[in-house]
C-alpha atoms as a PDB file:
ATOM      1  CA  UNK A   1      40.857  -2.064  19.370  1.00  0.00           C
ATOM      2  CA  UNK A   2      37.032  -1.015  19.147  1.00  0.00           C
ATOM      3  CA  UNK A   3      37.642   1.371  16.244  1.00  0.00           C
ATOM      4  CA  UNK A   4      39.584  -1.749  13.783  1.00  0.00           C
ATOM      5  CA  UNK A   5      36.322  -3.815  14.885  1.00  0.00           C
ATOM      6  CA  UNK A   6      33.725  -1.252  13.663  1.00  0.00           C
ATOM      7  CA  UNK A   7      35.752  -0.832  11.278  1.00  0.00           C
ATOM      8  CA  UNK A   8      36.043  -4.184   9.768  1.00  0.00           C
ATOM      9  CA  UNK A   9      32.463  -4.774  10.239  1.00  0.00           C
ATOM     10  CA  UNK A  10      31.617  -1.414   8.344  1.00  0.00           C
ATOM     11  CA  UNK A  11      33.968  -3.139   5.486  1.00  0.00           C
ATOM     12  CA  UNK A  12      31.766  -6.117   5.764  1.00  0.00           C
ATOM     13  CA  UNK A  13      28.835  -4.417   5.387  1.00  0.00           C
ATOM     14  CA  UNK A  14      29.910  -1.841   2.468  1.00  0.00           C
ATOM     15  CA  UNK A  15      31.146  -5.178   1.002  1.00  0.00           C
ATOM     16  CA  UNK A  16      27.804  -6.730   0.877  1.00  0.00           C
ATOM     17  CA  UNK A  17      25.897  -3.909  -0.131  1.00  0.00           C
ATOM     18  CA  UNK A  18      27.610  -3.738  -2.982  1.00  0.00           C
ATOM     19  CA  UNK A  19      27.404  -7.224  -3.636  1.00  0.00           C
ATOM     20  CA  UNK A  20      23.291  -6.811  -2.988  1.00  0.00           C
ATOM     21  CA  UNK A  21      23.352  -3.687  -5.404  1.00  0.00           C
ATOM     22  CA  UNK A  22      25.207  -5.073  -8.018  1.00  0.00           C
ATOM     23  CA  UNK A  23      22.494  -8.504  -8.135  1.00  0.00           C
ATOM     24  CA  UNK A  24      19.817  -6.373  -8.191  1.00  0.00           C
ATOM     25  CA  UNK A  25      21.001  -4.017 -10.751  1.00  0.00           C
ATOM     26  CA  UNK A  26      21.984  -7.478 -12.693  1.00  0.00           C
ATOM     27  CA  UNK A  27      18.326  -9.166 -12.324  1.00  0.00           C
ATOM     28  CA  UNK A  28      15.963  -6.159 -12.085  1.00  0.00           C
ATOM     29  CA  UNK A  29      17.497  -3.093 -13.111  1.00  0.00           C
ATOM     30  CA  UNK A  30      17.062  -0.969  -9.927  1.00  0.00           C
ATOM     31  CA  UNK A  31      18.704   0.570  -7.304  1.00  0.00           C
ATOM     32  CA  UNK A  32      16.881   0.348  -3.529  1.00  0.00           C
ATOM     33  CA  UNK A  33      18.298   1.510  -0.276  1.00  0.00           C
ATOM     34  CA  UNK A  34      19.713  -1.142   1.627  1.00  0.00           C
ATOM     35  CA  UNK A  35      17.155  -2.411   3.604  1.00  0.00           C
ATOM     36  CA  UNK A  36      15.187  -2.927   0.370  1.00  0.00           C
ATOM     37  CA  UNK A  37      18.189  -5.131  -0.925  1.00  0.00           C
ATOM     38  CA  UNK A  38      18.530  -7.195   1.963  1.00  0.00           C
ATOM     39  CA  UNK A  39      14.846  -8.331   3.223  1.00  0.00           C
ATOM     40  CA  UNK A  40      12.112  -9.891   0.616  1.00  0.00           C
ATOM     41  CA  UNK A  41       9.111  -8.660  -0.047  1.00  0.00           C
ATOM     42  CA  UNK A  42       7.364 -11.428  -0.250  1.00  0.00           C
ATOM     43  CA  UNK A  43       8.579 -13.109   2.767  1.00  0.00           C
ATOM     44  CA  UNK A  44       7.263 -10.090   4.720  1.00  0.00           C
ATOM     45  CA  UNK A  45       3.855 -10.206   3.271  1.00  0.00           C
ATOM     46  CA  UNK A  46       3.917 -13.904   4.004  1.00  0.00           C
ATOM     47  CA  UNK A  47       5.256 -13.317   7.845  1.00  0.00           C
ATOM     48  CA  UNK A  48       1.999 -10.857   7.810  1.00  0.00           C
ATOM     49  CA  UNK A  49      -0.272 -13.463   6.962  1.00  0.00           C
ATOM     50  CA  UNK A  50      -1.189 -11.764   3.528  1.00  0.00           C
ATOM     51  CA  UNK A  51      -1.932 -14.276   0.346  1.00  0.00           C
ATOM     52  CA  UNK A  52       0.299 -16.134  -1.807  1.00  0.00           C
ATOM     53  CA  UNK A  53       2.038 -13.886  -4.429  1.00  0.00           C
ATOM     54  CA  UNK A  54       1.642 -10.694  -2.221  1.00  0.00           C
ATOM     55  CA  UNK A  55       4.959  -8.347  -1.567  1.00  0.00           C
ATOM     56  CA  UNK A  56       4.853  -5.069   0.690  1.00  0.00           C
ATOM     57  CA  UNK A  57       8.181  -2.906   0.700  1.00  0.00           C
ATOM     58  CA  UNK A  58      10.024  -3.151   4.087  1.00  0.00           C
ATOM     59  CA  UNK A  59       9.690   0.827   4.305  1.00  0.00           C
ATOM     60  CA  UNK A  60       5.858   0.282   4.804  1.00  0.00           C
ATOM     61  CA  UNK A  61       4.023   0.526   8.053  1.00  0.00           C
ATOM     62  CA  UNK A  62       1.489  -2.101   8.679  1.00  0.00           C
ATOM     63  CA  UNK A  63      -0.816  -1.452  12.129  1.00  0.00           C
ATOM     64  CA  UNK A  64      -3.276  -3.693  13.752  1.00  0.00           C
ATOM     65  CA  UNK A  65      -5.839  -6.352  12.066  1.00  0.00           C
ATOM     66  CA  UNK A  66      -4.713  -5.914   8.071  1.00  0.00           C
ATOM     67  CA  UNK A  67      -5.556  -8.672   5.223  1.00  0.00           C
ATOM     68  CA  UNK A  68      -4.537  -8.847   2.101  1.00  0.00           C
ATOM     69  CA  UNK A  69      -5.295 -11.003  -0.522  1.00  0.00           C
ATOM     70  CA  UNK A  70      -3.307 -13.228  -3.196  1.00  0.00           C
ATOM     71  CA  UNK A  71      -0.744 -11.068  -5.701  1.00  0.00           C
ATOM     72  CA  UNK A  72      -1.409  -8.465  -4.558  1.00  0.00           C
ATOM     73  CA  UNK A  73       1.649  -5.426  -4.744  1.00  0.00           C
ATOM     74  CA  UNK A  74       2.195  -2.756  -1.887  1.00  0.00           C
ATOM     75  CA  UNK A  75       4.396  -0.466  -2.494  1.00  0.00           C
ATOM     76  CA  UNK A  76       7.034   1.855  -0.892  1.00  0.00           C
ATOM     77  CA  UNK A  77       5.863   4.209   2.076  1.00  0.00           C
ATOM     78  CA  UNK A  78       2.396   3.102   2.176  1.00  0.00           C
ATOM     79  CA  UNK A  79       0.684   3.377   5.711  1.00  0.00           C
ATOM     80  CA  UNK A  80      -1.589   0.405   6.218  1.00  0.00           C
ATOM     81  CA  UNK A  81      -3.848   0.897   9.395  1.00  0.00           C
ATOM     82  CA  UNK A  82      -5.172  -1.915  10.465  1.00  0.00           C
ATOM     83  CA  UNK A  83      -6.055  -0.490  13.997  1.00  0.00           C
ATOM     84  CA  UNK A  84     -10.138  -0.325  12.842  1.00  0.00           C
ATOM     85  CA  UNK A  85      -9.870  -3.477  10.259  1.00  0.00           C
ATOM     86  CA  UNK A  86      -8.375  -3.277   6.899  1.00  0.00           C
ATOM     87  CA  UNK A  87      -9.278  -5.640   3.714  1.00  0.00           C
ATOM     88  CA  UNK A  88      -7.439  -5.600   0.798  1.00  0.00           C
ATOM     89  CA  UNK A  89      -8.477  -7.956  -1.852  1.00  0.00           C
ATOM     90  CA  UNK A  90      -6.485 -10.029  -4.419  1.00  0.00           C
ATOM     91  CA  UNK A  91      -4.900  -8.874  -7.528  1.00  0.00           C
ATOM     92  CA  UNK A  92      -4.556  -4.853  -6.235  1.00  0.00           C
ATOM     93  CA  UNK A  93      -1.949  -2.603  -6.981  1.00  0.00           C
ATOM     94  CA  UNK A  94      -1.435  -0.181  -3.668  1.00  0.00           C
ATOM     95  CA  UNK A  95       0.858   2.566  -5.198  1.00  0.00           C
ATOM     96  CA  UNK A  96       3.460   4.025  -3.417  1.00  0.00           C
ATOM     97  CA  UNK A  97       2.928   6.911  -0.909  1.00  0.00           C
ATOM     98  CA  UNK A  98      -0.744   5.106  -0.432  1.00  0.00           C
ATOM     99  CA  UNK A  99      -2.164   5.996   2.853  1.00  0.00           C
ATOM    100  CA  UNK A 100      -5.202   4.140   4.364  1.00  0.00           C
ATOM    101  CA  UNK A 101      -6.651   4.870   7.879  1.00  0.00           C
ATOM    102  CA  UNK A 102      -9.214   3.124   9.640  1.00  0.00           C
ATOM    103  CA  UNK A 103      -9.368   5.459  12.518  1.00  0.00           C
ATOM    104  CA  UNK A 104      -8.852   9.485  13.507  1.00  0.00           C
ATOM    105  CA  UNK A 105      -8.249  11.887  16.704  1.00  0.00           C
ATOM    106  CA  UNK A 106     -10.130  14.583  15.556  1.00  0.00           C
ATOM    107  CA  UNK A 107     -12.832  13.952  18.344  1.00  0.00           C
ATOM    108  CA  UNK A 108      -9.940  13.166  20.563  1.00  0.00           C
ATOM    109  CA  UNK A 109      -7.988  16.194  19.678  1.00  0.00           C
ATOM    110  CA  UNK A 110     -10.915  18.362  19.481  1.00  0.00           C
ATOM    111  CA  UNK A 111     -12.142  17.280  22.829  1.00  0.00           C
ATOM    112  CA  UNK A 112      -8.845  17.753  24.374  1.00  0.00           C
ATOM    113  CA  UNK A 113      -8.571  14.200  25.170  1.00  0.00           C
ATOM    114  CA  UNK A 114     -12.186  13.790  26.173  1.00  0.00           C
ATOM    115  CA  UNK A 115     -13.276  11.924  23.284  1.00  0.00           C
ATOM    116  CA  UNK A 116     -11.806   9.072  21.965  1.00  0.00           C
ATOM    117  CA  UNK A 117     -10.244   7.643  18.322  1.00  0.00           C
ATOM    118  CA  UNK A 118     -12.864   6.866  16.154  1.00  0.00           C
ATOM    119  CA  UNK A 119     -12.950   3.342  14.324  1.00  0.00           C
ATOM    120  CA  UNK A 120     -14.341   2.082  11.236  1.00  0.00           C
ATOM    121  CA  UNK A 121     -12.984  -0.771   8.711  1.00  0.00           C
ATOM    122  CA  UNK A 122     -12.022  -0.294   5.532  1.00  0.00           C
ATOM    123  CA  UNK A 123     -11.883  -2.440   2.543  1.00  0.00           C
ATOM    124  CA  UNK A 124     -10.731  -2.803  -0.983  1.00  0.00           C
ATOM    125  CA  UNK A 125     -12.484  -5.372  -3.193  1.00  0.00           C
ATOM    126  CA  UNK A 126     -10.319  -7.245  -5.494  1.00  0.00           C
ATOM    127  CA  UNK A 127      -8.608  -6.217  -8.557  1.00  0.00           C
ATOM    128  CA  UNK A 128      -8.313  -2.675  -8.115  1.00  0.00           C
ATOM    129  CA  UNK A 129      -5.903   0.175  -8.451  1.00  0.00           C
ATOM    130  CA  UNK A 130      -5.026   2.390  -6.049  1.00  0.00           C
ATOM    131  CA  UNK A 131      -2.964   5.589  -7.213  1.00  0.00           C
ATOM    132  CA  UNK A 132       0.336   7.224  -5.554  1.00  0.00           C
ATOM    133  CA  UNK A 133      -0.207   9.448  -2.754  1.00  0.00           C
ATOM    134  CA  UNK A 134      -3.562   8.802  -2.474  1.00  0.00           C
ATOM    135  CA  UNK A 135      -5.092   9.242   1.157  1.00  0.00           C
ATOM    136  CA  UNK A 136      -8.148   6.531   2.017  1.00  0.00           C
ATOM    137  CA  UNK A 137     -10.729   7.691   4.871  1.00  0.00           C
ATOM    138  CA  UNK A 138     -12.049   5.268   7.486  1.00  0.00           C
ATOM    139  CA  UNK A 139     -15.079   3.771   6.560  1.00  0.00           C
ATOM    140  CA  UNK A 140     -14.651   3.402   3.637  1.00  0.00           C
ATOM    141  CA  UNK A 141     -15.592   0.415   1.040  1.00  0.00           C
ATOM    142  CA  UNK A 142     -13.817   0.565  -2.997  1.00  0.00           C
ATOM    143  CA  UNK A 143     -15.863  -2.235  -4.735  1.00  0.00           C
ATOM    144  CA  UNK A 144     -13.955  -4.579  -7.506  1.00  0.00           C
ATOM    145  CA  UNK A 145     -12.230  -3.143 -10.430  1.00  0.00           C
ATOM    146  CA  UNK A 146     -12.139   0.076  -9.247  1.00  0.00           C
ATOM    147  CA  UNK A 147      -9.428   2.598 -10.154  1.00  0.00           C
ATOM    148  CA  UNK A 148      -8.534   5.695  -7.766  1.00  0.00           C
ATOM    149  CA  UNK A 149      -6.227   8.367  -9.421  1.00  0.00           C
ATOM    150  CA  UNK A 150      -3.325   9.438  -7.849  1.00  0.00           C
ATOM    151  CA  UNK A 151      -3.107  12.006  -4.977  1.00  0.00           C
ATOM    152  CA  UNK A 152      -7.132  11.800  -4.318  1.00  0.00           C
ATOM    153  CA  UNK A 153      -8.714  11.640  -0.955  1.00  0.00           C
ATOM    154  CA  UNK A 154     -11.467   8.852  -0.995  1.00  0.00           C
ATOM    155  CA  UNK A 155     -13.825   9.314   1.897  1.00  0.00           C
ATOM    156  CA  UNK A 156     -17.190   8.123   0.684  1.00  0.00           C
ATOM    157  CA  UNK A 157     -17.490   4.502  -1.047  1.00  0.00           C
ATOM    158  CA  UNK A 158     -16.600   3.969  -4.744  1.00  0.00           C
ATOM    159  CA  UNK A 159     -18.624   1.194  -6.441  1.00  0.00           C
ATOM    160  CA  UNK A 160     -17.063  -1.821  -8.483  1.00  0.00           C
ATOM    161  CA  UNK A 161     -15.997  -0.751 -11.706  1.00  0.00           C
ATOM    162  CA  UNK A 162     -15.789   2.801 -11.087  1.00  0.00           C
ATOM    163  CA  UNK A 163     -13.116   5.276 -11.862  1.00  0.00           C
ATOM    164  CA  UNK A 164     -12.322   7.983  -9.280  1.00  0.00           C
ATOM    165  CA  UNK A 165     -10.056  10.940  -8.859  1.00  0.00           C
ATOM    166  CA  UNK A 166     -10.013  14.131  -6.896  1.00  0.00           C
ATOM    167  CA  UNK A 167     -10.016  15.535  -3.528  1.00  0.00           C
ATOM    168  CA  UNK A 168     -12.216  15.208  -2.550  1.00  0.00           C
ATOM    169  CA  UNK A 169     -12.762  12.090  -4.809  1.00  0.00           C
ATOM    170  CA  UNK A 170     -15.138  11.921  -7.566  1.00  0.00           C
ATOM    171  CA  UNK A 171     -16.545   9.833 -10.283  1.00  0.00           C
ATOM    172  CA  UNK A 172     -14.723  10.370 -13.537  1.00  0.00           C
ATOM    173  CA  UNK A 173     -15.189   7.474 -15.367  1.00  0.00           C
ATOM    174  CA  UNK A 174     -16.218   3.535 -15.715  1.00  0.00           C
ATOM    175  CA  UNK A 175     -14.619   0.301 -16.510  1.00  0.00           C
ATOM    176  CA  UNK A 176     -15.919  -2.590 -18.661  1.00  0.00           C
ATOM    177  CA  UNK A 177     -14.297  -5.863 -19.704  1.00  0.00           C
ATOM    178  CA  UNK A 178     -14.755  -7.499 -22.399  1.00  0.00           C
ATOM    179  CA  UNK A 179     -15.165 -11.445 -22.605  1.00  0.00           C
ATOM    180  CA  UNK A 180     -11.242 -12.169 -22.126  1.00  0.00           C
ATOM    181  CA  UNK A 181     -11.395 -10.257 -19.169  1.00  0.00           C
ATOM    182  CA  UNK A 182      -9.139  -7.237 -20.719  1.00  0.00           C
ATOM    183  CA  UNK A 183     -10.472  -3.539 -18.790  1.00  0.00           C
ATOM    184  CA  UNK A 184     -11.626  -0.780 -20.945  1.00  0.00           C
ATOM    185  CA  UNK A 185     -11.620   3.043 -19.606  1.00  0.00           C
ATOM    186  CA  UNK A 186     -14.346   4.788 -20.435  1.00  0.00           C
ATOM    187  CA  UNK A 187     -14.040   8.144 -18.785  1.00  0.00           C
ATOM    188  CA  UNK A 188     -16.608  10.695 -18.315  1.00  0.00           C
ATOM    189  CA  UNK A 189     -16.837  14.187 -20.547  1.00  0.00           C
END
């Protein structure tokens, strides 16, 4: 008897995977793992109190006090710690594999338990770009307009329309936009 019920509720659920994959193959041309097709994005960010238009990928961790701002996109397997203060501002593109701590154990570990987790908030000004796989330090502030590069490690500031990459991070460039508001890279030699 137990097996025909996990059975027919294993049919039920292959059924409407399917039916989930097959919609989002229709509207969006992608394929996501199951969770992905059956919870919103954007209901999520709103249940997190983030800003109209935001979306964060169910496969994302979100810890303690975190805002975000309006539209803006986090993506898949992005670590959001919150337990120091996060900020995110509006219009920023958090790429997938992002990981942003506002706290460490290395006195704790280093102490053997002695010491405690360090704090310290960390925020992201509006309109800004942060690459895949990129690993953000506590204490850290990224001013507007500011682009990180992919797999960097940003643990000192980065002023507003700067361009960064590295790890450690570095300055490799600026941004400028012109009167319609369009971004120009100028990168350095």
């Amino acid at each position: 008897m137990k097996n025909t019920s996990i059975s027919r509720h294993s049919k039920m659920l292959q059924n409407l995977y399917t039916g989930l994959r097959t919609e989002k193959r229709r509207l969006w041309n992608r394929d996501l793992p199951f969770d992905e097709l059956l919870f919103d994005r954007a209901e999520r960010a709103q249940s997190l109190g983030f800003g109209q238009g935001a979306s964060i990928y169910q496969n994302s961790y979100v810890f303690g006090n975190v805002k975000v701002g309006k539209n803006t996109w986090i993506g898949p397997f992005t670590i959001l710690d919150g337990s120091g203060g996060l900020t995110i501002g509006s219009f920023c593109s958090i790429s997938a594999g992002v990981l942003i701590y506002s706290h460490d154990s290395v006195d704790w570990a280093l102490s053997g338990g002695k010491a405690s987790y360090t704090h310290a908030s960390v925020s992201i000004g509006n309109c800004c770009y942060i690459g895949s796989h990129t690993v953000i330090a506590k204490g850290v502030r990224i001013g507007d307009h500011a682009i990180v590069g992919a797999s960097s490690f940003v643990n000192k500031d980065v002023p507003p329309f700067t361009i960064v990459a590295g790890t450690p991070c570095r300055r490799i460039g600026r941004i400028r936009l012109n009167k319609k508001g369009t971004p120009k890279l100028i990168f350095d030699r």
